[in-house]
C-alpha atoms as a PDB file:
ATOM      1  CA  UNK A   1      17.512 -11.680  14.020  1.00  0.00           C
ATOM      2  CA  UNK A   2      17.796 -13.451  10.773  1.00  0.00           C
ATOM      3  CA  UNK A   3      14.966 -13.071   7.932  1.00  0.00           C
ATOM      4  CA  UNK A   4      11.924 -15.391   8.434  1.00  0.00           C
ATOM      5  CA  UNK A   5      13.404 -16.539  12.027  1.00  0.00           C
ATOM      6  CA  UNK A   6       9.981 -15.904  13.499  1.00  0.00           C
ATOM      7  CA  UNK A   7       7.804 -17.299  10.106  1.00  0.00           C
ATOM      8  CA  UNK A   8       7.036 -20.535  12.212  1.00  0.00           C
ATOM      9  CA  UNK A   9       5.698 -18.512  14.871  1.00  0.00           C
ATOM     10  CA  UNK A  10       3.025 -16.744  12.592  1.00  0.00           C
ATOM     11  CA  UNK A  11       2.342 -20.071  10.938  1.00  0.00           C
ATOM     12  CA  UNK A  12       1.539 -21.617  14.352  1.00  0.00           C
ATOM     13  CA  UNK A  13      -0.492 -18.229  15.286  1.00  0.00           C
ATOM     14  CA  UNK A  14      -2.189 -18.003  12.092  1.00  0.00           C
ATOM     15  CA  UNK A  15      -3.260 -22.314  12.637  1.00  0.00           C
ATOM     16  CA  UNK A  16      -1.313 -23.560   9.988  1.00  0.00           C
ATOM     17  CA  UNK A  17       0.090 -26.348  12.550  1.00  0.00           C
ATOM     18  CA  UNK A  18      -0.649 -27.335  16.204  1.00  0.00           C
ATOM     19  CA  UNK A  19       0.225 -30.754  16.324  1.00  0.00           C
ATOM     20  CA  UNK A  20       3.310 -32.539  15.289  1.00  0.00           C
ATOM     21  CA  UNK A  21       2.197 -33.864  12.290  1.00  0.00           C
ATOM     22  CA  UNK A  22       1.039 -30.164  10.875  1.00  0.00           C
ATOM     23  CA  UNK A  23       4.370 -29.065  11.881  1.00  0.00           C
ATOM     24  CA  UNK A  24       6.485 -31.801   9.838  1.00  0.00           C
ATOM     25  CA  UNK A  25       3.816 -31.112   7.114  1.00  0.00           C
ATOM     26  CA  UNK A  26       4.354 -27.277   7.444  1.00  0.00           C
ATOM     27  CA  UNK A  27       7.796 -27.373   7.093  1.00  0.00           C
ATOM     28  CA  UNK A  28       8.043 -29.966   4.242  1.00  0.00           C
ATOM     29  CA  UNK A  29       6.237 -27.257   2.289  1.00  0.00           C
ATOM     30  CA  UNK A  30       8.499 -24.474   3.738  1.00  0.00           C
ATOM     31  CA  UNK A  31      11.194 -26.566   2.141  1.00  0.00           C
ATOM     32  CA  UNK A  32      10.055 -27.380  -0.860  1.00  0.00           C
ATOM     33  CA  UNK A  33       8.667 -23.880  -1.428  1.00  0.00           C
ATOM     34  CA  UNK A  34      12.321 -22.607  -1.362  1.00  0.00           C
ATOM     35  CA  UNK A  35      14.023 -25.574  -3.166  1.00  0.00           C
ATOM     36  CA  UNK A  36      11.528 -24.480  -5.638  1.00  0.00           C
ATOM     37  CA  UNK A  37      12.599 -20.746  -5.476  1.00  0.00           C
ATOM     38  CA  UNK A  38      16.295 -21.641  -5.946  1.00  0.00           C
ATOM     39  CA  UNK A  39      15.208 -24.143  -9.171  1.00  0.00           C
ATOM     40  CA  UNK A  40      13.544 -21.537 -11.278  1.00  0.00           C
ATOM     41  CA  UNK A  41      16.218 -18.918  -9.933  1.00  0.00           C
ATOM     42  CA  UNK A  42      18.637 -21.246 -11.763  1.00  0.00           C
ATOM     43  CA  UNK A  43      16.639 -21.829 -14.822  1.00  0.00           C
ATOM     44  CA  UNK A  44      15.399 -18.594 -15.019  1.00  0.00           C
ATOM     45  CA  UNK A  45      17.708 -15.653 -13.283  1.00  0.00           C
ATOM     46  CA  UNK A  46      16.806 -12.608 -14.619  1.00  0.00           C
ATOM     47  CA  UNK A  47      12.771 -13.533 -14.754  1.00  0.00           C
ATOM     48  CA  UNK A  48      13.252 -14.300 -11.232  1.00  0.00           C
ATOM     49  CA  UNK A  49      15.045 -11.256  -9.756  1.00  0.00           C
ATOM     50  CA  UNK A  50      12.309  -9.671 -11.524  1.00  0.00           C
ATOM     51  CA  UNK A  51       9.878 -11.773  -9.912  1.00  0.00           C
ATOM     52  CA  UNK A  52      11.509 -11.146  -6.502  1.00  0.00           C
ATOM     53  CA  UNK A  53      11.793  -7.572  -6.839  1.00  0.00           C
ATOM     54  CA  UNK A  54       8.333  -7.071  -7.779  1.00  0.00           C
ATOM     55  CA  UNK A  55       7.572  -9.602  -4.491  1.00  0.00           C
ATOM     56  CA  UNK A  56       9.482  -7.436  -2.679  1.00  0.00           C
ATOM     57  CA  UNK A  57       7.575  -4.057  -3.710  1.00  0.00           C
ATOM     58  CA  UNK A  58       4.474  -5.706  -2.526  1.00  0.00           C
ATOM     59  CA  UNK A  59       6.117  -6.864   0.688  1.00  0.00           C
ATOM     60  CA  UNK A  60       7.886  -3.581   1.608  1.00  0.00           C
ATOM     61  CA  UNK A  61       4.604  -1.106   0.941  1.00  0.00           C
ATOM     62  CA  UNK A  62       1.950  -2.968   3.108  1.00  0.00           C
ATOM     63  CA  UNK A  63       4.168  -2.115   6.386  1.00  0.00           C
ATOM     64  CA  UNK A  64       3.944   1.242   6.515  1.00  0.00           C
ATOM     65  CA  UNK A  65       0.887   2.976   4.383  1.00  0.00           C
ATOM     66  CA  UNK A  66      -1.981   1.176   5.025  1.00  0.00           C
ATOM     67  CA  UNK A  67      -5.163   2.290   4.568  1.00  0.00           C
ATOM     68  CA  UNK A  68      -3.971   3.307   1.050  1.00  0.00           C
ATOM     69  CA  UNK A  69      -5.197   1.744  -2.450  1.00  0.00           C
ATOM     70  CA  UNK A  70      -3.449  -1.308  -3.182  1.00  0.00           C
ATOM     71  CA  UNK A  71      -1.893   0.439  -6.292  1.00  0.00           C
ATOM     72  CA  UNK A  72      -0.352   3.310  -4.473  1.00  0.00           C
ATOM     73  CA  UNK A  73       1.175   0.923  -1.913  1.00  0.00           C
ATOM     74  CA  UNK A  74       2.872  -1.206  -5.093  1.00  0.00           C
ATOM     75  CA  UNK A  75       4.219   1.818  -6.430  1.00  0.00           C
ATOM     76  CA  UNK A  76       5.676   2.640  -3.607  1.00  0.00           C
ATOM     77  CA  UNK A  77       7.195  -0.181  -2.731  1.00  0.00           C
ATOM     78  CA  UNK A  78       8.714  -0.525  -5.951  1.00  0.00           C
ATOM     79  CA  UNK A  79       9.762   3.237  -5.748  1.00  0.00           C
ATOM     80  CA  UNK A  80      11.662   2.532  -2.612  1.00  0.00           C
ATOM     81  CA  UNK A  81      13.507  -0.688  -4.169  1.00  0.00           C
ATOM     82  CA  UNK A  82      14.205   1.217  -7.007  1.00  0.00           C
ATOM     83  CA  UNK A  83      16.094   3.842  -6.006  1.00  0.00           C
ATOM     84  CA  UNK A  84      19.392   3.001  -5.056  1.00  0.00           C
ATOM     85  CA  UNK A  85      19.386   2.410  -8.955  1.00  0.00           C
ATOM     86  CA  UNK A  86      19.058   5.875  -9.505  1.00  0.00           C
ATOM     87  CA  UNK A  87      22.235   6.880  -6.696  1.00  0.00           C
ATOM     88  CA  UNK A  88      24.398   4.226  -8.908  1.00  0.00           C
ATOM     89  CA  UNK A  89      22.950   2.889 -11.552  1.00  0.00           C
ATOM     90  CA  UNK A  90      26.319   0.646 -12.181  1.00  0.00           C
ATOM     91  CA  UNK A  91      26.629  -0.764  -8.308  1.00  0.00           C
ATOM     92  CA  UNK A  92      23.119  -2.001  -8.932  1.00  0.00           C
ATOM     93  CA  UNK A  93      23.987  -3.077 -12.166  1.00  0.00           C
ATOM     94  CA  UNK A  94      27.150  -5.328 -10.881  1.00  0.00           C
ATOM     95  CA  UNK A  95      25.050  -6.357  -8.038  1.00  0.00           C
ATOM     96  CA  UNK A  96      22.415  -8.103 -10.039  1.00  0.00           C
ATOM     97  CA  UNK A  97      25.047  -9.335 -12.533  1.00  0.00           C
ATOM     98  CA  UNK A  98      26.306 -11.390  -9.774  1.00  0.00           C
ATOM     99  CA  UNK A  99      23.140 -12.896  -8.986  1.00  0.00           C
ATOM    100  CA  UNK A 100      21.093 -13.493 -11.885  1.00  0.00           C
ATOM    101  CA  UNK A 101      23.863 -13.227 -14.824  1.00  0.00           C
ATOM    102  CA  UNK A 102      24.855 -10.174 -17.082  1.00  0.00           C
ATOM    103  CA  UNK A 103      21.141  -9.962 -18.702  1.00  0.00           C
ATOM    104  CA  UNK A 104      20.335  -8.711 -14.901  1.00  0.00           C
ATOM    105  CA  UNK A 105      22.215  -5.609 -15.687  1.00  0.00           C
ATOM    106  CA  UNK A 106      18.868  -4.247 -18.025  1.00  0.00           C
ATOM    107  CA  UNK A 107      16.691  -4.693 -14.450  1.00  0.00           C
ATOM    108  CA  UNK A 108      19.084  -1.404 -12.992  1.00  0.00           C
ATOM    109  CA  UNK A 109      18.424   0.505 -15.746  1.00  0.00           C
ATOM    110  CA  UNK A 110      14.801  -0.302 -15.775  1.00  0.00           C
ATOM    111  CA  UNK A 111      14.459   0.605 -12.236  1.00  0.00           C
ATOM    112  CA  UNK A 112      16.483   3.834 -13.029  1.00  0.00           C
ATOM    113  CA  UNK A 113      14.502   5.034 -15.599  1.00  0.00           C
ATOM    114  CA  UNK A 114      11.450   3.923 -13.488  1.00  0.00           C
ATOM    115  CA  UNK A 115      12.062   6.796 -10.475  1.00  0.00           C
ATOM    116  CA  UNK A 116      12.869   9.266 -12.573  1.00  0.00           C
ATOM    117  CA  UNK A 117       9.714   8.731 -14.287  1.00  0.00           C
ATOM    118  CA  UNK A 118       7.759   8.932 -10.826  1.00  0.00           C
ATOM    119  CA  UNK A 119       9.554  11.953  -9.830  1.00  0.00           C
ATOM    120  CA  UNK A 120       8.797  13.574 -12.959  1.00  0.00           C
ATOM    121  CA  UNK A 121       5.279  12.514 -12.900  1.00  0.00           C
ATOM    122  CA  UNK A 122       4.861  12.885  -8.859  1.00  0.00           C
ATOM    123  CA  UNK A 123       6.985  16.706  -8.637  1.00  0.00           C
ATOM    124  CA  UNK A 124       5.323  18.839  -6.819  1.00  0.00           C
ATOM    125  CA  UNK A 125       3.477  21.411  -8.939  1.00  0.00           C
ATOM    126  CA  UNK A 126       4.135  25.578  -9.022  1.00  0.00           C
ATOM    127  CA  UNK A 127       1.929  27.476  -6.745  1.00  0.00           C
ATOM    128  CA  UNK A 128      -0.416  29.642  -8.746  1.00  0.00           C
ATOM    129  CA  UNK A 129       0.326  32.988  -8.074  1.00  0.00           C
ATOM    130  CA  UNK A 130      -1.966  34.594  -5.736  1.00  0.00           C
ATOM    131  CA  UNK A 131      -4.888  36.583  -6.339  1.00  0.00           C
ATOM    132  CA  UNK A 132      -5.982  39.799  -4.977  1.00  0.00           C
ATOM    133  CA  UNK A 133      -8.883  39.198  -2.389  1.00  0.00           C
ATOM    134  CA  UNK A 134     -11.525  41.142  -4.716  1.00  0.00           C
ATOM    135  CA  UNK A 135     -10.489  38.387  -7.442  1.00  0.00           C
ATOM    136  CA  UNK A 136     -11.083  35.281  -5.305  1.00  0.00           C
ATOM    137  CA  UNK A 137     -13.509  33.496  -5.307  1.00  0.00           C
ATOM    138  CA  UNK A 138     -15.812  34.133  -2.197  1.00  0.00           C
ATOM    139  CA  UNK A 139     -17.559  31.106  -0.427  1.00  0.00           C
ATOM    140  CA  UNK A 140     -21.323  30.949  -1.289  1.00  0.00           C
ATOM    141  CA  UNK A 141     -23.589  31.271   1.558  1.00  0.00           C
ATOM    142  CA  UNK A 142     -27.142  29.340   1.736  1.00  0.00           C
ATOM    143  CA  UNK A 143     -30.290  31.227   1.768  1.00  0.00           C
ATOM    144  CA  UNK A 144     -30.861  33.672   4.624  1.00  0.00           C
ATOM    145  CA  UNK A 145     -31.800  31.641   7.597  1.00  0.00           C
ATOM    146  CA  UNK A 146     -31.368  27.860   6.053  1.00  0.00           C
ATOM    147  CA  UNK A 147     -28.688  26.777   7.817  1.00  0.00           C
ATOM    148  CA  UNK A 148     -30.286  28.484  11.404  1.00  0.00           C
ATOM    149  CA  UNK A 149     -33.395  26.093  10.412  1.00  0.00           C
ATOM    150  CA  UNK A 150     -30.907  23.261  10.378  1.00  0.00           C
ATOM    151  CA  UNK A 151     -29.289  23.722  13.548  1.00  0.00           C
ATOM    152  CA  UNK A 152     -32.083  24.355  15.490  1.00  0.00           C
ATOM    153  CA  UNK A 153     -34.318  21.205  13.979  1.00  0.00           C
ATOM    154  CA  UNK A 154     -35.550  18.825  16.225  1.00  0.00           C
ATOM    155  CA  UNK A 155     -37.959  16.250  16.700  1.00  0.00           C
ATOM    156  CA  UNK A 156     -41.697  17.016  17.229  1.00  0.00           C
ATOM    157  CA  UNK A 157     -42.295  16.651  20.753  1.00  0.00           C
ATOM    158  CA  UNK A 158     -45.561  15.970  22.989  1.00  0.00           C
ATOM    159  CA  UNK A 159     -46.964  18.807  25.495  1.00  0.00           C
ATOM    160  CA  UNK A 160     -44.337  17.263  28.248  1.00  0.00           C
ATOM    161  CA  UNK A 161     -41.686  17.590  26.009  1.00  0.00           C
ATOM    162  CA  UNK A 162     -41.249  13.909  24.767  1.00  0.00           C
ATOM    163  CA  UNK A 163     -40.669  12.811  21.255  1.00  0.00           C
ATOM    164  CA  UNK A 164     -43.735  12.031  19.279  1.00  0.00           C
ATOM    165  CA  UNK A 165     -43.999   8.194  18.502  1.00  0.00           C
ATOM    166  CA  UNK A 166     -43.085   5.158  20.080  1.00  0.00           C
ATOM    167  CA  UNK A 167     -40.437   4.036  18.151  1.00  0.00           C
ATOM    168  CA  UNK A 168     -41.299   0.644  18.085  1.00  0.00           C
ATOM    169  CA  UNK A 169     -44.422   0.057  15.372  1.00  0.00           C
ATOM    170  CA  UNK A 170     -42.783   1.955  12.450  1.00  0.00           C
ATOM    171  CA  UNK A 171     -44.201   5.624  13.924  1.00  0.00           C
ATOM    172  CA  UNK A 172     -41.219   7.810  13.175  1.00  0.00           C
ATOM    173  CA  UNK A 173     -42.364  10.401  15.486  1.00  0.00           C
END
């Protein structure tokens, strides 16, 4: 299945069109959204493969890490775009030469220099070397019998055993 085969189905989902009309509309500004894509790409190559990359980044990381800050997901995504760069710096190079001119070819080495950065910055650390148990740090313990109070806390009850308070004129108990 083709790229953005099923983008008129989430438009129609989503209540961007439901009659006709909205769907002629819709599509008009599909169009024209692309014609306009393919203008600037052709007054403005290497400013738009940057552009699209950095789209890209932001498209590729929301898939699969949500729940993660919006930053980490970027970087991720751009991580993920940028290293083929890394595996063959000149492939990329002569890839985006072809589509956005020979100024393009500064974008691969960018996004080379980029992952090695990250991995530099992200490498896992050495493990500290271990301690004998007498040196470690031992957990501290609350008072003697404060966390027994805790556990066994409950609510003041009557003489049958039922909370205190009725719960409904601001008595707590």
């Amino acid at each position: 299945m083709r790229y953005g085969t099923l983008d008129l189905l989430i438009a129609q989902r989503l209540g961007f069109w439901r009659t006709p009309l909205n769907f002629a509309v819709f599509n008009l500004a599909y169009t024209g959204v692309a014609a306009a894509v393919v203008a600037l790409w052709l007054v403005a190559p290497v400013p738009s493969l940057v552009a699209f990359l950095l789209i890209s980044a932001a498209h590729f990381s929301s898939d699969w890490i949500r729940g993660r800050s919006l930053a980490l997901r970027f970087v991720t995504g751009a991580a993920l775009l940028s290293l083929p760069s890394l595996r063959d710096q000149d492939a990329v190079a002569d890839l985006y030469a072809t589509l956005a001119g020979e100024g393009a070819r500064a974008v691969a080495g960018a996004q080379a220099a980029d992952v090695l950065l990250r991995l530099l910055l992200y490498a896992p650390q050495p493990a500290a070397p271990a301690r004998r148990l007498s040196q470690r740090a031992r957990p501290r313990r609350p008072p003697h019998g404060t966390h027994r109070r805790a556990l066994n806390a409950r609510p003041p009850v009557d003489g049958r055993g039922a909370p205190l308070g009725d719960g409904q004129h601001g008595i707590p108990y």
